[in-house]
Protein backbone atom coordinates (compact mmCIF):
# COMPACT_ATOMS: atom_id res chain seq x y z
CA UNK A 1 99.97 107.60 114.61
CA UNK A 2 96.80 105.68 115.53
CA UNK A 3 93.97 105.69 112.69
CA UNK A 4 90.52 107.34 113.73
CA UNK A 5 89.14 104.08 112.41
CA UNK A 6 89.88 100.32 112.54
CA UNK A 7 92.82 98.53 111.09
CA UNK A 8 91.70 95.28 111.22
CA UNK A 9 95.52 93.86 111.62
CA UNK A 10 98.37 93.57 114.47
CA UNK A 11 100.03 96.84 115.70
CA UNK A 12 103.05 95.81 115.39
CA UNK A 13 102.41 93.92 111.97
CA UNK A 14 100.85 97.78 111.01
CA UNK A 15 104.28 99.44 112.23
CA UNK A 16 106.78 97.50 110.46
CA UNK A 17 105.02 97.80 107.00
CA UNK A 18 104.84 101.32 107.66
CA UNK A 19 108.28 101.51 108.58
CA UNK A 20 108.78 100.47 105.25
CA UNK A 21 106.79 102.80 103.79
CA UNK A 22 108.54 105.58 105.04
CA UNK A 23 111.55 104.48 104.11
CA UNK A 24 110.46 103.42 100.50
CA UNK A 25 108.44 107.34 100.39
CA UNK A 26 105.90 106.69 97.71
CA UNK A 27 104.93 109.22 95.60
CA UNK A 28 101.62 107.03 94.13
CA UNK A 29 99.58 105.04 95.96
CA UNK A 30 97.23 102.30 95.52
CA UNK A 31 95.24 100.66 97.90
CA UNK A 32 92.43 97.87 96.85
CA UNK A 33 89.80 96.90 99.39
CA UNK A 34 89.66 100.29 101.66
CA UNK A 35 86.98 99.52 104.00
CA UNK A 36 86.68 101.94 107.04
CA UNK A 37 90.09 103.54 105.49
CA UNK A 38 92.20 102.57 108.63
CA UNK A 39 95.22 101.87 105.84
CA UNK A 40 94.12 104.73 103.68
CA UNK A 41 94.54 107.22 106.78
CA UNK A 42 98.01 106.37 107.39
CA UNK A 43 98.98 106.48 103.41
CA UNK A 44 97.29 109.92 103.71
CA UNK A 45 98.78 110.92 107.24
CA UNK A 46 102.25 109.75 106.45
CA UNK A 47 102.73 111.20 102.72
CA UNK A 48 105.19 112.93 101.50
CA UNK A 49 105.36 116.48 102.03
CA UNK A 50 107.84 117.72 99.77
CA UNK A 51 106.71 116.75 96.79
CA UNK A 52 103.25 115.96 95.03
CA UNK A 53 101.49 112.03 95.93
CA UNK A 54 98.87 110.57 94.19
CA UNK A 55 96.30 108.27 96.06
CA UNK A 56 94.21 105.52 94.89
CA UNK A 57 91.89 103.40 96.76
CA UNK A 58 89.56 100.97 95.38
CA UNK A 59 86.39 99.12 96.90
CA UNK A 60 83.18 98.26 95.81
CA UNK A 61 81.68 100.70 97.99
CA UNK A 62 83.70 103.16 99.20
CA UNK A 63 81.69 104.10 102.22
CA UNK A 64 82.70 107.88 103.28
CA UNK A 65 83.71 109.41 100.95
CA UNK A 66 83.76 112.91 102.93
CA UNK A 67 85.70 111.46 105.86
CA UNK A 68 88.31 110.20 103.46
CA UNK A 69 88.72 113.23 101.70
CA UNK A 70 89.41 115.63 105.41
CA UNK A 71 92.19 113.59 105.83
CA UNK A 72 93.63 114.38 102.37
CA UNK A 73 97.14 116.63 102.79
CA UNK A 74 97.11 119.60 100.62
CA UNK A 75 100.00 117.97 98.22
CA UNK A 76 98.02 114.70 98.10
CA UNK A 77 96.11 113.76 95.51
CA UNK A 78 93.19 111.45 96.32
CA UNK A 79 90.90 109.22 93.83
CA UNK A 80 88.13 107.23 95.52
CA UNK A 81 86.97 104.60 92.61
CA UNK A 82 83.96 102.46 93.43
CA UNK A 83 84.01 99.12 91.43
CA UNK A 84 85.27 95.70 91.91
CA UNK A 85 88.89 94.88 91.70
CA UNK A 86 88.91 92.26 89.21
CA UNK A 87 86.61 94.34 86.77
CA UNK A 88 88.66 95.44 84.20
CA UNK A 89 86.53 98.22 84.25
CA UNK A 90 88.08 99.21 87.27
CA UNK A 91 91.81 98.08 86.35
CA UNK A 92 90.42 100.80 83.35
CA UNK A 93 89.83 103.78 85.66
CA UNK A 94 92.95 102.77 87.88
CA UNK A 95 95.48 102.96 84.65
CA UNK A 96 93.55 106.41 83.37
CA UNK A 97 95.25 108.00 86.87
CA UNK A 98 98.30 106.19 86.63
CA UNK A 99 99.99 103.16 84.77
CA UNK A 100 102.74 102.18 88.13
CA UNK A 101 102.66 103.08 91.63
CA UNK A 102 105.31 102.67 94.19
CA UNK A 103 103.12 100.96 96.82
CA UNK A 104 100.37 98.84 95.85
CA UNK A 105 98.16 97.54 99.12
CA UNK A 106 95.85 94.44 98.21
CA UNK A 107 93.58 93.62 100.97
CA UNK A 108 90.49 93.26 98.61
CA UNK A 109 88.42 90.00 98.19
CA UNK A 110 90.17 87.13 100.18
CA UNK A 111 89.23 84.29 97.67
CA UNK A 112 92.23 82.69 96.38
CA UNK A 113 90.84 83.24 92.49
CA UNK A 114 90.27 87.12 93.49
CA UNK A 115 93.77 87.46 94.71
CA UNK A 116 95.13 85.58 92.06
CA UNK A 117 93.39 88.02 89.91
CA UNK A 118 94.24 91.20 91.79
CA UNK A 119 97.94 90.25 91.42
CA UNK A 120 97.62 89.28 87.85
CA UNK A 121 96.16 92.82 86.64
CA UNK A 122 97.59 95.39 89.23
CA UNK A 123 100.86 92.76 90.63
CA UNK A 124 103.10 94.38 87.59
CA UNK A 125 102.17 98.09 87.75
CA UNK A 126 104.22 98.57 91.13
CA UNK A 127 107.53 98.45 93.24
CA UNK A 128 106.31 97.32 96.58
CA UNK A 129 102.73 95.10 96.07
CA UNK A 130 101.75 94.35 99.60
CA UNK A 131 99.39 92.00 100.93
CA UNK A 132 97.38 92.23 103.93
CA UNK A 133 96.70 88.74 105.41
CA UNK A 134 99.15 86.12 104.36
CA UNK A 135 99.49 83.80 107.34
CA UNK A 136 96.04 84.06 108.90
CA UNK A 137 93.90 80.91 109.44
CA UNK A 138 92.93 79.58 106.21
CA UNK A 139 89.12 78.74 105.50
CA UNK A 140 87.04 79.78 103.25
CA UNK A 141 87.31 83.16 103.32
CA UNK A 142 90.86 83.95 104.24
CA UNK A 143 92.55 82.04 101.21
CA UNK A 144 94.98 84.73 101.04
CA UNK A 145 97.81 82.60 102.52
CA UNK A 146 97.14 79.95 100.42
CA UNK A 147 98.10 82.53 97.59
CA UNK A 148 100.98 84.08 99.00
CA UNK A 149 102.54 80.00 99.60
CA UNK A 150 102.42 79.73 95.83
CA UNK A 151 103.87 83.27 94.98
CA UNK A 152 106.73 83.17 97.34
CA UNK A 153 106.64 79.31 95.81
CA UNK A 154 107.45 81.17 92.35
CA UNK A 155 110.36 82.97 93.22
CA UNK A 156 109.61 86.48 94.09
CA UNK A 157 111.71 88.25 96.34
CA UNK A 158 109.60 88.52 99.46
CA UNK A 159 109.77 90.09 103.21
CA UNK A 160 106.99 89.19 105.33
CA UNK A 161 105.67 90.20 109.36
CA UNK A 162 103.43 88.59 111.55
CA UNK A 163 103.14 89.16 115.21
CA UNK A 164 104.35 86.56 117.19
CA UNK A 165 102.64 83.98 118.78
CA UNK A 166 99.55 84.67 116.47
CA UNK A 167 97.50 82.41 113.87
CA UNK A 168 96.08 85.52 111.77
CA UNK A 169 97.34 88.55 110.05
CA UNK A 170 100.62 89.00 108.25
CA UNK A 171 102.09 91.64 106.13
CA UNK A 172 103.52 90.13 103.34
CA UNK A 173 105.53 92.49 100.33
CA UNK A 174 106.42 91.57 97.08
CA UNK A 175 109.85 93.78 96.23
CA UNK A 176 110.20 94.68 92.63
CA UNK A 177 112.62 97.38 93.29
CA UNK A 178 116.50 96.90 94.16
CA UNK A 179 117.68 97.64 96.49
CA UNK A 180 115.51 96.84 99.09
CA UNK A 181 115.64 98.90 102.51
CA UNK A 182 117.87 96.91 104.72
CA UNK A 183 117.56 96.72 107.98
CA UNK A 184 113.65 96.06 108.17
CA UNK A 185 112.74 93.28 106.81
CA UNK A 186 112.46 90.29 109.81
């Protein structure tokens, strides 16, 4: 199911998170750093149907509102909040929806000390916390693998993608839940 606007991330990378996804079928959602909404489509697209899904995305400027909202199911419910991630302001308005989701998606600010930060306020409020970026070329604005060395360095139980044969992208999750799906993590 191809997104009406960019996913700036493998296909395949894309495929096996969502595989996961539908496997794990969240009913809440949150997503931090939506951008265009490529991600946010496919939360929205492949919801549940059967039961009632809560959405959350998060970005300091969410920047169509309208768009977002025609691709909303009729048993999903969708909050669009505008504010930084690491504002507690923000982690505020998140926790007044809901205080855990099943699927967190952190693809925010890159910065290793805004990472750090998204993990430390939203990391414990989920099942699945995935990260968008964790093996691309580190410099000074993709410090997310940097991060995601030290968590896995930690002790979490991790599953992580990346395309083959390429320096950038990477789907890494963080599984709170047991057990796991089997069968797709590689």
């Amino acid at each position: 199911m191809p997104s009406p606007v960019p996913i700036l991330q493998h296909d395949s990378e894309i495929e096996w998170m969502m595989s996961i996804y539908r496997q794990l079928q969240p009913r809440s959602v949150l997503e931090l750093g939506v951008w265009h909404g490529g991600t946010l489509y496919r939360w929205l697209a492949e919801a549940r149907n059967d039961v009632p899904v809560t959405v959350v995305a998060v970005d300091t400027v969410i920047v169509d509102p309208g768009l977002f909202a025609s691709w909303k199911p009729k048993n999903v419910t969708l909050h669009l909040i505008e504010g930084a991630s690491g504002d507690p302001a923000t982690l505020a308005q998140v926790q007044e929806i809901s205080d855990w989701f099943d699927w967190i998606f952190i693809d925010a600010d890159h910065h290793y000390a805004a990472v750090q930060r998204d993990w430390e306020l939203y990391g414990l409020l989920g099942d699945a916390i995935v990260f968008h970026d964790v093996t691309s070329a580190v410099n000074h604005d993709q410090q997310v693998p940097l991060f995601w060395r030290d968590l896995k360095h930690e002790g979490w139980s991790t599953s992580e993608y990346t395309e083959p044969g390429n320096d950038w992208g990477g789907i890494g999750i963080v599984h709170r839940i047991s057990p796991f799906p089997t069968g797709i993590v590689r």
